[in-house]
Protein backbone atom coordinates (compact mmCIF):
# COMPACT_ATOMS: atom_id res chain seq x y z
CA UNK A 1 23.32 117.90 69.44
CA UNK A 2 22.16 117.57 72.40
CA UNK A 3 22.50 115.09 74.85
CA UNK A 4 19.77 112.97 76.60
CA UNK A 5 19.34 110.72 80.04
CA UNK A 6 18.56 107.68 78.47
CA UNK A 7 15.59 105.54 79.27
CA UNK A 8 16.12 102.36 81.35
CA UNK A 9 14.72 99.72 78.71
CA UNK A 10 17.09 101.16 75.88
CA UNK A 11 19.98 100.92 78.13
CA UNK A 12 19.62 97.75 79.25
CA UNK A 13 19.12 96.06 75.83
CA UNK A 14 22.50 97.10 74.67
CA UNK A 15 24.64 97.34 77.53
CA UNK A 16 23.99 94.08 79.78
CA UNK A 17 26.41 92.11 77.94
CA UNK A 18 28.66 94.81 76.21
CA UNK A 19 29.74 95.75 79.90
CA UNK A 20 31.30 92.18 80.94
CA UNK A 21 33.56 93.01 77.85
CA UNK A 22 34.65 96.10 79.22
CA UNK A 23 36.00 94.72 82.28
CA UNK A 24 38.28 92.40 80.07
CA UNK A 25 40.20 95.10 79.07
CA UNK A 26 40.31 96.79 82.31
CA UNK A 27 39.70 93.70 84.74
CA UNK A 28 42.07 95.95 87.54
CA UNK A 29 39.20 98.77 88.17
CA UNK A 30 35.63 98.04 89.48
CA UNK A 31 33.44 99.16 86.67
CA UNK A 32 30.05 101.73 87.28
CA UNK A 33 29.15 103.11 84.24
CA UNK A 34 26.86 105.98 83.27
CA UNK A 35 24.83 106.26 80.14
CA UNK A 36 23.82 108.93 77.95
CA UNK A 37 21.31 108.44 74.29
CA UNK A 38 21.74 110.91 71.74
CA UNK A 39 18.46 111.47 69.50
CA UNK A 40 17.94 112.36 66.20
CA UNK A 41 16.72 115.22 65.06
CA UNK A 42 13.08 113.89 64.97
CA UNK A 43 13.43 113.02 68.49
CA UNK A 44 12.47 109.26 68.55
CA UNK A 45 15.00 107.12 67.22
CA UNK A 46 18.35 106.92 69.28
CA UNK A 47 21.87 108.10 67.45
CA UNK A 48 23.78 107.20 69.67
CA UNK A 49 24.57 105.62 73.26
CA UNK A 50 27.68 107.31 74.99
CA UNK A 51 28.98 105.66 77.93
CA UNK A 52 31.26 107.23 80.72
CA UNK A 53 33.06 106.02 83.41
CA UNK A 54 30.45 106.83 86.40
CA UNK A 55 34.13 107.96 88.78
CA UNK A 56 36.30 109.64 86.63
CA UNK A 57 33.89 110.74 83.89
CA UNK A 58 36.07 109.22 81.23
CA UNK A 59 34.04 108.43 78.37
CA UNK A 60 34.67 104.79 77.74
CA UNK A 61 32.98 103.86 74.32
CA UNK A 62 30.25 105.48 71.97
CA UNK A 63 27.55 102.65 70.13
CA UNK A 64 26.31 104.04 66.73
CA UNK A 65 22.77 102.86 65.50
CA UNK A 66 21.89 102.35 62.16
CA UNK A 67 20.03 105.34 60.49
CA UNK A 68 17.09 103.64 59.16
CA UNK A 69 16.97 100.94 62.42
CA UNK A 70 18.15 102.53 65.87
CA UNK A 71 17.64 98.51 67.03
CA UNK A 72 20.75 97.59 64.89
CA UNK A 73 24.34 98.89 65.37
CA UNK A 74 26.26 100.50 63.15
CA UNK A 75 29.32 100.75 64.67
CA UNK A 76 31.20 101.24 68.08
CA UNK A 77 33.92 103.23 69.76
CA UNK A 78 36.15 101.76 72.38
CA UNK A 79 38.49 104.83 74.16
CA UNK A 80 41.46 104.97 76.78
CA UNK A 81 40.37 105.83 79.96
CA UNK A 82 43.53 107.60 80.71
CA UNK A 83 44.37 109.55 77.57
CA UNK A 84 41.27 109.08 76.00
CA UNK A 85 42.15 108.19 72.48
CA UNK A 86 40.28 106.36 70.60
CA UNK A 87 41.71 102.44 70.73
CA UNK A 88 39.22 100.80 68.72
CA UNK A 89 36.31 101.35 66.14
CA UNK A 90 34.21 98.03 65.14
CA UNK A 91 32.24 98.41 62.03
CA UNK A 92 29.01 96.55 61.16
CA UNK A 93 28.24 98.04 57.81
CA UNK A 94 28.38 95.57 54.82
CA UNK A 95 31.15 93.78 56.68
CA UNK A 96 32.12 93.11 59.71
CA UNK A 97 35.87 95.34 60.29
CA UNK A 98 38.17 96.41 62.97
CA UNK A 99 40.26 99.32 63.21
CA UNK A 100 42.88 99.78 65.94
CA UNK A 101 44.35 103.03 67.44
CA UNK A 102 47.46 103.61 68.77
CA UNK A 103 46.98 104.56 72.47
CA UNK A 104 49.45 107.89 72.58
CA UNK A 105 48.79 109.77 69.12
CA UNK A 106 45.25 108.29 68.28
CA UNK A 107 45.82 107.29 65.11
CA UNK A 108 44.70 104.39 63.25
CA UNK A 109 47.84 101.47 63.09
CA UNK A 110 46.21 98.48 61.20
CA UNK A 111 42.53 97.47 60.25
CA UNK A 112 41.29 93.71 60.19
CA UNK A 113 38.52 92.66 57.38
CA UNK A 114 36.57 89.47 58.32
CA UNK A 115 35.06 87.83 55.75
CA UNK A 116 31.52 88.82 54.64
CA UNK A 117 30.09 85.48 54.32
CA UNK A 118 31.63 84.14 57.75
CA UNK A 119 32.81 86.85 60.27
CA UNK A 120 34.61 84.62 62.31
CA UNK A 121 37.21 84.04 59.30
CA UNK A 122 40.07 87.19 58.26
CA UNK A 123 39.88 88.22 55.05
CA UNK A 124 42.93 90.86 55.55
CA UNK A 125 44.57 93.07 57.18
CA UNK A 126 45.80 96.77 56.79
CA UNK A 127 48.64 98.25 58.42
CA UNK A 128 49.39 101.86 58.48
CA UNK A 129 52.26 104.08 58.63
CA UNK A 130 51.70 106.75 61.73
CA UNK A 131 52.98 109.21 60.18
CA UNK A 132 51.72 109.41 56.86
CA UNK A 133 48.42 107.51 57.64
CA UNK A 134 48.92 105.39 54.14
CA UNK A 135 49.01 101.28 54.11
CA UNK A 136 52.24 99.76 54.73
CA UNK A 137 51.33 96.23 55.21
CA UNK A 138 48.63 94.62 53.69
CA UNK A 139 48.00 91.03 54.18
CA UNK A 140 46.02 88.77 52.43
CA UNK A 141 44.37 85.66 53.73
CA UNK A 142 43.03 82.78 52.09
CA UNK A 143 39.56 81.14 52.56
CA UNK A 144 39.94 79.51 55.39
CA UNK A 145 40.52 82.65 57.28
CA UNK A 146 43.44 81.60 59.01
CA UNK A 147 46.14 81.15 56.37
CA UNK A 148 47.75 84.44 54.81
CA UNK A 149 47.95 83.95 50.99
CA UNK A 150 50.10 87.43 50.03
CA UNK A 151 52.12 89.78 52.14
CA UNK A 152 52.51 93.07 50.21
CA UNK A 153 54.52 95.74 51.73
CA UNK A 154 54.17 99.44 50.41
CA UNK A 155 56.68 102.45 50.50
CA UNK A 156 54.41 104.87 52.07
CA UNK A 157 56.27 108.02 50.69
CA UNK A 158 56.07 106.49 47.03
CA UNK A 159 53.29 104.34 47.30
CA UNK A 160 54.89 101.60 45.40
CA UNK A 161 55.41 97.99 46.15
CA UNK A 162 58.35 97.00 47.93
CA UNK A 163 57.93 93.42 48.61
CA UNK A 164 55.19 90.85 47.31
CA UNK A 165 55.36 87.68 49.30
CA UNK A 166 53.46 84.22 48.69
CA UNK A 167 53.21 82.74 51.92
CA UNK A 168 51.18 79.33 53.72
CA UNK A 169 52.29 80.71 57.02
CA UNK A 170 48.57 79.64 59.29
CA UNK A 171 47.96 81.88 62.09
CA UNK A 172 47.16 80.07 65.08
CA UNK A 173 44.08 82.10 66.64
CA UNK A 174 42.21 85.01 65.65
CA UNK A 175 42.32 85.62 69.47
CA UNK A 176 46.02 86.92 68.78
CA UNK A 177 44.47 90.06 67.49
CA UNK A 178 42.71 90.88 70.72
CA UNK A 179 39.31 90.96 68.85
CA UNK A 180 36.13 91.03 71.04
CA UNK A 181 32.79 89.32 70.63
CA UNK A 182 29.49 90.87 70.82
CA UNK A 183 26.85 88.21 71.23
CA UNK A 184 23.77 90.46 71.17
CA UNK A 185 24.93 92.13 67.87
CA UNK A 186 22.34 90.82 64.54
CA UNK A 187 24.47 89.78 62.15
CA UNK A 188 23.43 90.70 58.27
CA UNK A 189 20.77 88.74 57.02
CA UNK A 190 22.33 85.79 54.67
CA UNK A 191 20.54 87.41 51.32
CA UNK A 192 22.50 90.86 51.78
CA UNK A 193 25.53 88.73 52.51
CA UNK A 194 25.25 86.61 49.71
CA UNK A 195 24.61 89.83 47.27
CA UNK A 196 27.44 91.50 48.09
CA UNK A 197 29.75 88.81 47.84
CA UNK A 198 28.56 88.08 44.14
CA UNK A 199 29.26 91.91 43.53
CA UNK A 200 33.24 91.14 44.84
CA UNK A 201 33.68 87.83 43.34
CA UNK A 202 32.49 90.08 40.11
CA UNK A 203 34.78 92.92 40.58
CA UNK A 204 37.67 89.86 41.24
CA UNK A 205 36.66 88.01 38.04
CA UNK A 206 37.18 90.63 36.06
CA UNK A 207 40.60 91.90 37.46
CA UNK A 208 39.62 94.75 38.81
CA UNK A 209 43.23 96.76 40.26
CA UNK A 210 42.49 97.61 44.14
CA UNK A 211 46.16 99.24 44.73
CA UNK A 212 44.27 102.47 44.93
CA UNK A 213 41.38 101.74 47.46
């Protein structure tokens, strides 16, 4: 697919705020970026918005639109300017999500789930094996979002359970798990929210086995 200079007034509606966050993670360089839109097939509504570091050429993260709404985002793609891995993908769809990269082989090393009525809360976390790609870790938080409620550790060559762990251990910060805020991203309206989570507390209520998911 082909890619497009994108127009000022699309540019500057996603990318005034997005690019103070980029100089977090890279406050030693002086940032100029340079932005490209990918179009649909119908040529009106926006894929994609790639954007590259304007001196090296580095592409520095990718902003997915929603299919039906090019104003919403889907998801986005934060790389490594010097290897150019992949680092970080955050997911809008149903629930908010965050999966992490490791830097040298660019492959995914744990995923965070916030909750789908409050994003600001953890619902659980995924850690992966690098080599095999399966879950290793998986922890379990409780309401509150801050307090893990089951540690379960998985053999990754058997896929059983090694180690099931009740635990009241509370986790100081979310901030510990270097997650970034995006201000100008519209949450889900509270109806969609509110539907979905009746369709989990369902599939919970009737002991539904997720080992396999």
């Amino acid at each position: 697919m082909a890619l497009l200079q994108s127009n000022p007034k699309a540019v500057s509606e996603t990318n005034t705020k997005d690019s103070l966050n980029i100089q977090v993670l890279y406050p030693h360089l002086e940032h100029k970026t340079r932005e490209e839109v990918v179009f649909r097939k119908n040529g009106k509504s926006i894929d994609k918005l790639i954007e590259f570091d304007a001196h090296t050429g580095a592409r520095i993260k990718t902003t997915h639109y929603d299919y039906f709404n090019d104003k919403k985002i889907r998801s986005i793609d934060e790389y490594d300017r010097e290897t150019g891995n992949k680092v970080r993908t955050i997911n809008y769809v149903l629930y908010k999500s965050i999966d992490e990269y490791d830097i040298k082989t660019g492959k995914k090393i744990r995923t965070i789930n916030f909750n789908i009525k409050d994003e600001n809360k953890i619902s659980s976390i995924q850690e992966y094996d690098i080599e095999t790609g399966k879950i290793v870790t998986l922890l379990i938080y409780k309401r509150d979002g801050k307090t893990v409620g089951i540690i379960k550790n998985i053999d990754p060559k058997t896929d059983k359970i090694t180690n099931w762990v009740n635990k009241d251990d509370k986790i100081n910060s979310i901030n510990n798990f270097s997650t970034r805020n995006y201000e100008n991203i519209k949450p889900m309206d509270v109806s969609s929210k509110e539907d979905i989570a009746k369709l989990i507390d369902n599939l919970y209520s009737n002991n539904m086995n997720f080992e396999n998911i």
